[in-house]
C-alpha atoms as a PDB file:
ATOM      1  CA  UNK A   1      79.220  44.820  98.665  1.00  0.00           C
ATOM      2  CA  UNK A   2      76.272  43.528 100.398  1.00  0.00           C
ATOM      3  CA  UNK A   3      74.315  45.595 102.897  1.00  0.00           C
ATOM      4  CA  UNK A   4      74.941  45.361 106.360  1.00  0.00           C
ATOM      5  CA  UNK A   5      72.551  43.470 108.445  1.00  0.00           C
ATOM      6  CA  UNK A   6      71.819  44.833 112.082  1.00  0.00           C
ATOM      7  CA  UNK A   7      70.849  42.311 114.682  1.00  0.00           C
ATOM      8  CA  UNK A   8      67.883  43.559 116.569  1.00  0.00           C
ATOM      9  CA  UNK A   9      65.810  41.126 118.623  1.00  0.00           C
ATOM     10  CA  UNK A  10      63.057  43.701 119.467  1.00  0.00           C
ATOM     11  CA  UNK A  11      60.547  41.634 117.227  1.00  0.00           C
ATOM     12  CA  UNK A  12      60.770  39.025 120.355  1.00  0.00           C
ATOM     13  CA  UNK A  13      59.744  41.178 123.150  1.00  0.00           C
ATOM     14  CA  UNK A  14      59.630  44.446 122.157  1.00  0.00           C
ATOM     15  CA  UNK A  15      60.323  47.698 124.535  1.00  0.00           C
ATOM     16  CA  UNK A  16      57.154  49.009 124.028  1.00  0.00           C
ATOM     17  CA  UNK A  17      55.674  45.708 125.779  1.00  0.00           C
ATOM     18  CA  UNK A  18      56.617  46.652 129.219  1.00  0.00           C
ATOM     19  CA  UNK A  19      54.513  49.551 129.280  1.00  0.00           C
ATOM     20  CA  UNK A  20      51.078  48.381 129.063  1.00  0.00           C
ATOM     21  CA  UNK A  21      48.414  50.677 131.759  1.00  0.00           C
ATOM     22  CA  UNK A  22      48.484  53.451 130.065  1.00  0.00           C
ATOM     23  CA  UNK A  23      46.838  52.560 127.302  1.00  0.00           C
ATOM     24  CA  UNK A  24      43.293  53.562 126.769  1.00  0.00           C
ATOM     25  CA  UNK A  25      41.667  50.162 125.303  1.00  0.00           C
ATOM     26  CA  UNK A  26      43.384  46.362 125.589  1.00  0.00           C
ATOM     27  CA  UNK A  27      45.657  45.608 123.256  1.00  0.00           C
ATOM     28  CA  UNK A  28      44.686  43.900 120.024  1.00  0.00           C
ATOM     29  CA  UNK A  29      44.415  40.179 120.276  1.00  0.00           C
ATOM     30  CA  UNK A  30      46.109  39.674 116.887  1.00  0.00           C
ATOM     31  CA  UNK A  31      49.907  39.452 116.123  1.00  0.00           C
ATOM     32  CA  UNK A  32      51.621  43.106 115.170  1.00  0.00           C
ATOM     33  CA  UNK A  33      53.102  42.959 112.663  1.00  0.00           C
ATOM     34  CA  UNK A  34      56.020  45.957 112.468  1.00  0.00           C
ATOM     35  CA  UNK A  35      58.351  48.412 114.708  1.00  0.00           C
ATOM     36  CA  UNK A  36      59.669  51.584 113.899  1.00  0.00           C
ATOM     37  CA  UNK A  37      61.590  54.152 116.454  1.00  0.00           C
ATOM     38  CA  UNK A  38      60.927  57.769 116.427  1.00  0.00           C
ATOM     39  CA  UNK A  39      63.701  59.533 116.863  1.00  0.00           C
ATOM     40  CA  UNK A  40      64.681  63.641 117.457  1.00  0.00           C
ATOM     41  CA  UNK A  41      60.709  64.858 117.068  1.00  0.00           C
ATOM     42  CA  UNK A  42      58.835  67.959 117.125  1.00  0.00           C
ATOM     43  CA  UNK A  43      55.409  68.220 117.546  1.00  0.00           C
ATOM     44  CA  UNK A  44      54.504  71.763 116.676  1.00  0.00           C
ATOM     45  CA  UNK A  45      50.532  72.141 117.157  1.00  0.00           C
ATOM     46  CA  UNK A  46      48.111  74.580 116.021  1.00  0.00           C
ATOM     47  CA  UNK A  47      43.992  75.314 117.154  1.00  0.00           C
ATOM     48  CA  UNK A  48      41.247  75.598 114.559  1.00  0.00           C
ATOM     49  CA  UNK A  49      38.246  75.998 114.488  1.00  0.00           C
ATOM     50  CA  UNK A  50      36.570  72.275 113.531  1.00  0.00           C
ATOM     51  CA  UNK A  51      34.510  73.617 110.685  1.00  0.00           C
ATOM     52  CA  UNK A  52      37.723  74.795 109.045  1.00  0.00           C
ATOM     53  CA  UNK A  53      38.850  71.161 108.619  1.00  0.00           C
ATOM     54  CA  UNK A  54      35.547  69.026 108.362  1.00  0.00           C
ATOM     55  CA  UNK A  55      35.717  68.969 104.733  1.00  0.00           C
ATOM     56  CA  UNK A  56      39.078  67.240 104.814  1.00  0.00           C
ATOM     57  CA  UNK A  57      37.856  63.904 107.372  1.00  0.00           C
ATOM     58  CA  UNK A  58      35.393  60.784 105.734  1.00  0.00           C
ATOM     59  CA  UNK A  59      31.953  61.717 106.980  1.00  0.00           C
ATOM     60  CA  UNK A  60      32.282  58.178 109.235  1.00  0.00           C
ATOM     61  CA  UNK A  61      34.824  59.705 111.682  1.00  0.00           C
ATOM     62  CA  UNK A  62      34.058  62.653 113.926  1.00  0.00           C
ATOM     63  CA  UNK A  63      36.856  65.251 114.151  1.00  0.00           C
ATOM     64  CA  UNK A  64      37.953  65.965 117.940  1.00  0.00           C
ATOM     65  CA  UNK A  65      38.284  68.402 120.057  1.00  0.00           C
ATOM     66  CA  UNK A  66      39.405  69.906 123.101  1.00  0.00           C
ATOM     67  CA  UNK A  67      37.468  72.678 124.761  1.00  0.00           C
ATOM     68  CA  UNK A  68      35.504  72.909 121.627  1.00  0.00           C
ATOM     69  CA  UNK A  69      38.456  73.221 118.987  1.00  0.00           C
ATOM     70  CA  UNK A  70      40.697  71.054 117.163  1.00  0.00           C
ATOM     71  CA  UNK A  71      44.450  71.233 116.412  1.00  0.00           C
ATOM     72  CA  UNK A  72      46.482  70.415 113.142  1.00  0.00           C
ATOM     73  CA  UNK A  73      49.550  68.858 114.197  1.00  0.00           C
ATOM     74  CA  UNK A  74      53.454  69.189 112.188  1.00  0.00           C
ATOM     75  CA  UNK A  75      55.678  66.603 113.112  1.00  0.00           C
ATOM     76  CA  UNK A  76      59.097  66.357 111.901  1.00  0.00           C
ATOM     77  CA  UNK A  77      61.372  63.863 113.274  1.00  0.00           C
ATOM     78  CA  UNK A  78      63.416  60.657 111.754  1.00  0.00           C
ATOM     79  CA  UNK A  79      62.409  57.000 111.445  1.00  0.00           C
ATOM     80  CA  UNK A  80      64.563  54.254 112.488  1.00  0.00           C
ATOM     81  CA  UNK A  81      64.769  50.332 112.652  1.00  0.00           C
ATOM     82  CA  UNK A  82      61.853  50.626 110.485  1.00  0.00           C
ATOM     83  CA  UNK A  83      60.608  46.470 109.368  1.00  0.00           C
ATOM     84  CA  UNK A  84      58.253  44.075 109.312  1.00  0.00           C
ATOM     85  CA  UNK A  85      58.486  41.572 112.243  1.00  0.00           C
ATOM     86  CA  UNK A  86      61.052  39.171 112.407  1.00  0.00           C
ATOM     87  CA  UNK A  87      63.084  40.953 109.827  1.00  0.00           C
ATOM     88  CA  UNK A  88      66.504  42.312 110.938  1.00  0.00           C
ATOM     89  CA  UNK A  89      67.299  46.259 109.990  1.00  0.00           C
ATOM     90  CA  UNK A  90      68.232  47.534 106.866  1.00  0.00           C
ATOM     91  CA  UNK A  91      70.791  50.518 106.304  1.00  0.00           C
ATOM     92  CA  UNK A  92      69.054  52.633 103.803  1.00  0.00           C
ATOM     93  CA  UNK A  93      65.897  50.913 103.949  1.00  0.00           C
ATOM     94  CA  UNK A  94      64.870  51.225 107.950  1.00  0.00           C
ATOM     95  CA  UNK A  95      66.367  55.037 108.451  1.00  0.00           C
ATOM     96  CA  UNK A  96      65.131  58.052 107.107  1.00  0.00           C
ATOM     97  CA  UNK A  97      63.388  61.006 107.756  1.00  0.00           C
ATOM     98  CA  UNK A  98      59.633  61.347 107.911  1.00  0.00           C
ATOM     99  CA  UNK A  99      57.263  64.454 108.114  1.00  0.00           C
ATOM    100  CA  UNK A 100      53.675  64.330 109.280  1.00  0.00           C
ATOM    101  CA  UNK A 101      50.780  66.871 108.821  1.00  0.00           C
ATOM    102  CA  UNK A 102      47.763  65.602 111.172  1.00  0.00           C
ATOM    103  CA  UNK A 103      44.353  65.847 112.433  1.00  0.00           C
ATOM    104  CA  UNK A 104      42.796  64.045 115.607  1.00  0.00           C
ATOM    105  CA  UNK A 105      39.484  62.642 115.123  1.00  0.00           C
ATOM    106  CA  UNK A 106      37.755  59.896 116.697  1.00  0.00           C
ATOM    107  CA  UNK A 107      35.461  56.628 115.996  1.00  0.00           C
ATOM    108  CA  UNK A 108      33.569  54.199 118.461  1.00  0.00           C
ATOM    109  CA  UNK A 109      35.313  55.618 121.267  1.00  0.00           C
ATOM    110  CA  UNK A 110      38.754  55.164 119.818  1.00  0.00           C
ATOM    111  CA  UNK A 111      40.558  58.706 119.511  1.00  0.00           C
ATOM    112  CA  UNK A 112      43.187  58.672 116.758  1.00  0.00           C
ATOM    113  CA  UNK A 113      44.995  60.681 114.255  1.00  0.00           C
ATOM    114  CA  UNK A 114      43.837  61.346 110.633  1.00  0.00           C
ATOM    115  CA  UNK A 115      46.764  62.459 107.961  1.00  0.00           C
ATOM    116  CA  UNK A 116      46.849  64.406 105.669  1.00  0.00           C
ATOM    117  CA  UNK A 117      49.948  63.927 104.355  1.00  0.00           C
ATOM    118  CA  UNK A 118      53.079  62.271 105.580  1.00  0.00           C
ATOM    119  CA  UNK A 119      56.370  63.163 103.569  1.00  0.00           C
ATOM    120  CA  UNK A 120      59.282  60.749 103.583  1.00  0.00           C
ATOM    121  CA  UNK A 121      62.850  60.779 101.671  1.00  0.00           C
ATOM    122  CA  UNK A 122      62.738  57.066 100.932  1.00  0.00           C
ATOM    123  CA  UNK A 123      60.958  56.179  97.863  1.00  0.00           C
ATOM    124  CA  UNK A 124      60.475  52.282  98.772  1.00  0.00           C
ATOM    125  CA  UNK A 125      58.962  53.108 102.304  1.00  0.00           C
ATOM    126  CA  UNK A 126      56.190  55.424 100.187  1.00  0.00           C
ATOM    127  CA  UNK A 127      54.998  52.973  98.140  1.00  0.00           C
ATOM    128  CA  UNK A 128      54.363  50.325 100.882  1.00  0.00           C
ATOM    129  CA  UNK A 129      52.778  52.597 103.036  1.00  0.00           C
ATOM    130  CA  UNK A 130      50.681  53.643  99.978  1.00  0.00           C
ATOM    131  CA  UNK A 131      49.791  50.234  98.983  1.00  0.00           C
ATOM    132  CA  UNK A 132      49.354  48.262 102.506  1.00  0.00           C
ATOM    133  CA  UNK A 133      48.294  51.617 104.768  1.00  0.00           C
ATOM    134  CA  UNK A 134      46.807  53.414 102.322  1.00  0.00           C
ATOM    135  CA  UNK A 135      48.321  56.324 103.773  1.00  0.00           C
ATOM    136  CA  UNK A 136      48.954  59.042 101.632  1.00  0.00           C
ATOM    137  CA  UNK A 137      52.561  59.483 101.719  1.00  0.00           C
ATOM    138  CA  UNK A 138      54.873  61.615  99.362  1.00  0.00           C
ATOM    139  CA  UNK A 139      58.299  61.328  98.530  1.00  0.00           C
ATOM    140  CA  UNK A 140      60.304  64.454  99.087  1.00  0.00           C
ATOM    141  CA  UNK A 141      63.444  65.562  99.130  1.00  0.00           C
ATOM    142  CA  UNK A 142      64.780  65.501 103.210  1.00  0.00           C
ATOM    143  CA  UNK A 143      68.383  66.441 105.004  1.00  0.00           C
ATOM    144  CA  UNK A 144      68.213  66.645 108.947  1.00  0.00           C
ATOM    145  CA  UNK A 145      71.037  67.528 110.680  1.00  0.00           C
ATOM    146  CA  UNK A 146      71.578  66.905 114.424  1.00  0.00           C
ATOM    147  CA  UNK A 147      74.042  68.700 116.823  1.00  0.00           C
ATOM    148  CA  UNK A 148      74.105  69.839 120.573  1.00  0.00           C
ATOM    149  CA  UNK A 149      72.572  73.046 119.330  1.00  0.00           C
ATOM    150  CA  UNK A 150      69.285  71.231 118.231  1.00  0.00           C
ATOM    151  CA  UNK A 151      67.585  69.645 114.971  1.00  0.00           C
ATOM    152  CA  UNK A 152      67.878  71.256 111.336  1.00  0.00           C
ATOM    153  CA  UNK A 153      65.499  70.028 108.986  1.00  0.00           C
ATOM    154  CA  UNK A 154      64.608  70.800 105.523  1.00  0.00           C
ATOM    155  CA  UNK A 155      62.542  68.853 103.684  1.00  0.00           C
ATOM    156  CA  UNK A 156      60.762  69.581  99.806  1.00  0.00           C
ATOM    157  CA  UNK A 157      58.468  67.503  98.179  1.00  0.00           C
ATOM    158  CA  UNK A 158      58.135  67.915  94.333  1.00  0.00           C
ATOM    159  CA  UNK A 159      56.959  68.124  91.662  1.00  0.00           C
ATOM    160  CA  UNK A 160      54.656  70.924  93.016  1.00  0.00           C
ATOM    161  CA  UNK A 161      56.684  72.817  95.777  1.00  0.00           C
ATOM    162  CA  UNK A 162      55.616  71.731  98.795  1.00  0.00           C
ATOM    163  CA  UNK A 163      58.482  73.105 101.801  1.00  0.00           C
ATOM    164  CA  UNK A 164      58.929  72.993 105.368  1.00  0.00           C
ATOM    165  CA  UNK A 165      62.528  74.542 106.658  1.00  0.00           C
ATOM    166  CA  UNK A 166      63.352  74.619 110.438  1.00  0.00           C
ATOM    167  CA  UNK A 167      65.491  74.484 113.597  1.00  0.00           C
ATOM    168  CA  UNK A 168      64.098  73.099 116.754  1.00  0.00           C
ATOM    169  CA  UNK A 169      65.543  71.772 119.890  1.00  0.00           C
ATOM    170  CA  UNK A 170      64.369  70.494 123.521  1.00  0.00           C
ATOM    171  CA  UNK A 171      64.110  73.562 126.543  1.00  0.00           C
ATOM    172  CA  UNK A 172      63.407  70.996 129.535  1.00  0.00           C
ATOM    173  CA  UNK A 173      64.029  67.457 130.701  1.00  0.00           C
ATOM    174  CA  UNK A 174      61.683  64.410 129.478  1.00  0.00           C
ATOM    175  CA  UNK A 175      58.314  64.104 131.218  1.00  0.00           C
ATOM    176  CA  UNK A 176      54.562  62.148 130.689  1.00  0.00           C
ATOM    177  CA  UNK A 177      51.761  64.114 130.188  1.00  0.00           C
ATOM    178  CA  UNK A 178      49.174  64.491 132.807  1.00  0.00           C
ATOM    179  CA  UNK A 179      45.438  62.386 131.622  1.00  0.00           C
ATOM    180  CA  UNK A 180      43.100  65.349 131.030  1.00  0.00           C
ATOM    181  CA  UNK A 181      45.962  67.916 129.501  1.00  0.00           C
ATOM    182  CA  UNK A 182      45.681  69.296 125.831  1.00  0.00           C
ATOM    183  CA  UNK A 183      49.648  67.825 125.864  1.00  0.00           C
ATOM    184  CA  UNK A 184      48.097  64.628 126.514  1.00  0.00           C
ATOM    185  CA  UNK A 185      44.683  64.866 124.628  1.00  0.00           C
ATOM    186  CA  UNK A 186      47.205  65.109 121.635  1.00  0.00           C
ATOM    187  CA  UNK A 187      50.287  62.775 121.669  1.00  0.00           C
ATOM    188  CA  UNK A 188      48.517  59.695 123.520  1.00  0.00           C
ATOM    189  CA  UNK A 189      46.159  58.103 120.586  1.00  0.00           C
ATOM    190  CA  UNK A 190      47.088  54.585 120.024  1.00  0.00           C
ATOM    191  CA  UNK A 191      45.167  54.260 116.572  1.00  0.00           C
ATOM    192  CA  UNK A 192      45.263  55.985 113.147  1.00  0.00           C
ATOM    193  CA  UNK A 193      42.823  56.034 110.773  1.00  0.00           C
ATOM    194  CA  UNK A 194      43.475  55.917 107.088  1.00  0.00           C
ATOM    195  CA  UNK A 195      41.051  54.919 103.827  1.00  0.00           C
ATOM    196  CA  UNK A 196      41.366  52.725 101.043  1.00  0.00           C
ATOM    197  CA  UNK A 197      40.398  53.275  97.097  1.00  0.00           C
ATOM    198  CA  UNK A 198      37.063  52.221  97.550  1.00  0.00           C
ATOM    199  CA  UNK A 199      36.483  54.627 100.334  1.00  0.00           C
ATOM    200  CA  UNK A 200      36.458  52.613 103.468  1.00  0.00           C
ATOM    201  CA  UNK A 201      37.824  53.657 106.684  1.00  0.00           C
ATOM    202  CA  UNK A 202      40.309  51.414 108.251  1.00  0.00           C
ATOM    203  CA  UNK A 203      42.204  51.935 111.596  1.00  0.00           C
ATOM    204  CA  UNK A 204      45.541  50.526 112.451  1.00  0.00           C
ATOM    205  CA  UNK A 205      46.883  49.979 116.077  1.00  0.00           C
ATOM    206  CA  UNK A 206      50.024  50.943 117.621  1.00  0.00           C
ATOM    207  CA  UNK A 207      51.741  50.796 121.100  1.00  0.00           C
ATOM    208  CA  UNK A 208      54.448  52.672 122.420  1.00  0.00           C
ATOM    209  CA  UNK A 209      55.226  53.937 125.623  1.00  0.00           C
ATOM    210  CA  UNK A 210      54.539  57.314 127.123  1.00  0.00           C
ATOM    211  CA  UNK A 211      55.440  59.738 125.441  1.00  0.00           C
ATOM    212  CA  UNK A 212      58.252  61.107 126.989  1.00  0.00           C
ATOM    213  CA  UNK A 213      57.632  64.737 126.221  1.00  0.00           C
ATOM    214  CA  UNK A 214      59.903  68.075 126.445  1.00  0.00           C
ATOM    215  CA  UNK A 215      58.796  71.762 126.251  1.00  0.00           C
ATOM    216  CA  UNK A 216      60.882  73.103 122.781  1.00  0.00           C
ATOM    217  CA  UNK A 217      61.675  76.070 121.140  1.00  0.00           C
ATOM    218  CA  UNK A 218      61.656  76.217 117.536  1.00  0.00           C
ATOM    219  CA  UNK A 219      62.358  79.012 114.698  1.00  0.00           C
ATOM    220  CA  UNK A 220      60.264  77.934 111.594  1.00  0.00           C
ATOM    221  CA  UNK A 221      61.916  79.554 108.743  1.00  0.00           C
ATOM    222  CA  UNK A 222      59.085  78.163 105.934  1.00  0.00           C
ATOM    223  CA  UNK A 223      55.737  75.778 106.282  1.00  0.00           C
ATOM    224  CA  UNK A 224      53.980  75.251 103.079  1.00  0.00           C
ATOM    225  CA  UNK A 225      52.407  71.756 104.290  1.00  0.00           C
ATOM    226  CA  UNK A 226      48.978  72.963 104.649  1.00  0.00           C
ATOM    227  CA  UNK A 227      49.190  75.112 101.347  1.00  0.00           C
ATOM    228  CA  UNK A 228      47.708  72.107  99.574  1.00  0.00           C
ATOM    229  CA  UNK A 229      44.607  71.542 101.723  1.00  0.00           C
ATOM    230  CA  UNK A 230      43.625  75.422 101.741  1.00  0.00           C
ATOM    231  CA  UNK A 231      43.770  75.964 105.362  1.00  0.00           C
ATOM    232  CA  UNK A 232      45.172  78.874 106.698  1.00  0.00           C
ATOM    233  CA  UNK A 233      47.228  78.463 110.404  1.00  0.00           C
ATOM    234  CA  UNK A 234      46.255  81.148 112.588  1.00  0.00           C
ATOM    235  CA  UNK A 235      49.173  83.823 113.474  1.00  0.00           C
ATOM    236  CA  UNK A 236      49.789  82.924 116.732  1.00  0.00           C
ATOM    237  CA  UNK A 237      53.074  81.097 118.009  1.00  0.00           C
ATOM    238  CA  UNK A 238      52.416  77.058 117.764  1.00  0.00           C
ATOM    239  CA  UNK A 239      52.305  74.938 121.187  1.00  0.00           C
ATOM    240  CA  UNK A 240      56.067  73.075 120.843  1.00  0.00           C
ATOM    241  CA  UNK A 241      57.300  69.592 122.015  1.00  0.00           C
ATOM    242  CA  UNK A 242      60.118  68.000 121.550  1.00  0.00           C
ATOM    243  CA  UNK A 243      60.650  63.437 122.115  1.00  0.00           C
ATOM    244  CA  UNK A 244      63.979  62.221 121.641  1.00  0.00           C
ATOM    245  CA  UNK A 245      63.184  58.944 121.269  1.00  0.00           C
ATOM    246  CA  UNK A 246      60.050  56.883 120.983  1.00  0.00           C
ATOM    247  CA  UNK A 247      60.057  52.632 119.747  1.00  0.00           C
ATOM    248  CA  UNK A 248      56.653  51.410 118.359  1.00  0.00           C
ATOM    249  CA  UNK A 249      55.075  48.752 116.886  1.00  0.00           C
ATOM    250  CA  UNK A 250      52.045  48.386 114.598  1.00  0.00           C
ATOM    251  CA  UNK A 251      49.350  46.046 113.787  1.00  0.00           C
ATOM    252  CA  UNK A 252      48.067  45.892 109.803  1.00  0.00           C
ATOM    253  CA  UNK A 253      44.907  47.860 109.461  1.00  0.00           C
ATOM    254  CA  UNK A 254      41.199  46.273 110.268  1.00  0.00           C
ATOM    255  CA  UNK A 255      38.477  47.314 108.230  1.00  0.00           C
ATOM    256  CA  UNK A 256      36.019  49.994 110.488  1.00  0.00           C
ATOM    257  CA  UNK A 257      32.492  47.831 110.937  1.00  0.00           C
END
């Protein structure tokens, strides 16, 4: 049986498009090129100290910081109506789940987000993002489970052990962060920087909305995603959010001058 095709019309004005002062710097001039929606995420944040993590960030991009210390972000959540422009949704091609381990640095006055790893459970997605991002994504082994009690997620990447095991859910109702917060300082970055084989940094653009950001609880049963970077998270209780839902688009990534 052939796969079902979902109409979705986004790629002629998108959501995300109707929300345009809040960004930081004018939107690119060129064409983006795909949209994705975030969907039932946690951003679970934690302060270092910037030396600890220097080591891990090209030399060309400053690591950032907020009253003189930076944060390592985990962010599980799940992807939908991930594809290219133009291109109608997939089942089992634009859905699945996606787990980010990340960094905030900065370049020419363009804060973004370095990663460090991002883990997915679709094998195709990986590869592109490998080859056209150059992002280094992993493919693991991912089951989320959503109810009115929260968000379970599990997710194991292989073939060395690599785990994160949780339950999470939202404690208040949806709200944008305040310009000049740490909540804002490190959800609204509307760039990502990545680097190719040859060891130049590129940045790609995105646009999305506010993000529409709840206080959370969450019990963290296991978090091995910084075991393979050697950094320790200090043993304090992370700062939690919660976003139930979150459309973007992206632009292909432009070689830093």
């Amino acid at each position: 049986m052939a796969p079902r095709i979902v109409a979705d019309y986004s790629e002629i004005v998108h959501p995300s498009l109707a929300h345009l002062h809040h960004r930081p710097w004018p939107m690119p001039s060129r064409p983006w090129i795909g949209r994705q929606t975030w969907c039932d995420l946690l951003f679970a944040h934690w302060p270092v100290p910037v030396a600890s993590v220097r080591h891990l960030v090209p030399a060309s991009l400053d690591v950032d910081a907020f009253d003189r210390q930076t944060w390592i972000g985990i962010v599980p959540f799940r992807m939908e109506g991930v594809m290219v422009r133009g291109v109608p949704s997939v089942p089992w091609i634009s859905a699945f789940p996606e787990l980010n381990v990340r960094l905030y640095v900065t370049r020419d006055g363009k804060p973004g987000v370095w990663f460090l790893s991002l883990d997915a459970s679709n094998p195709l997605a990986v590869w592109a993002a490998r080859r056209f991002f150059h992002l280094p994504y992993e493919h693991a082994t991912m089951t989320v489970d959503v109810s009115q009690a929260g968000v379970d997620y599990r997710s194991l990447r292989r073939p060395t052990p690599v785990a994160f095991e949780g339950t999470y859910r939202a404690t208040d109702a949806p709200d944008t962060s305040k310009p000049g917060s740490l909540e804002h300082w490190l959800t609204e970055r509307y760039c990502l920087y990545a680097q190719d084989p040859r060891g130049r940094v590129l940045r790609c653009e995105v646009h999305h909305r506010p993000w529409p950001l709840q206080r959370a609880e969450a019990v963290i049963r296991r978090n091995e995603m910084l075991k393979p970077h050697g950094v320790l998270l200090p043993d304090i209780k992370p700062l939690l959010h919660f976003a139930k839902r979150l459309e973007v688009i992206v632009w292909a990534p432009k070689r830093v001058s």
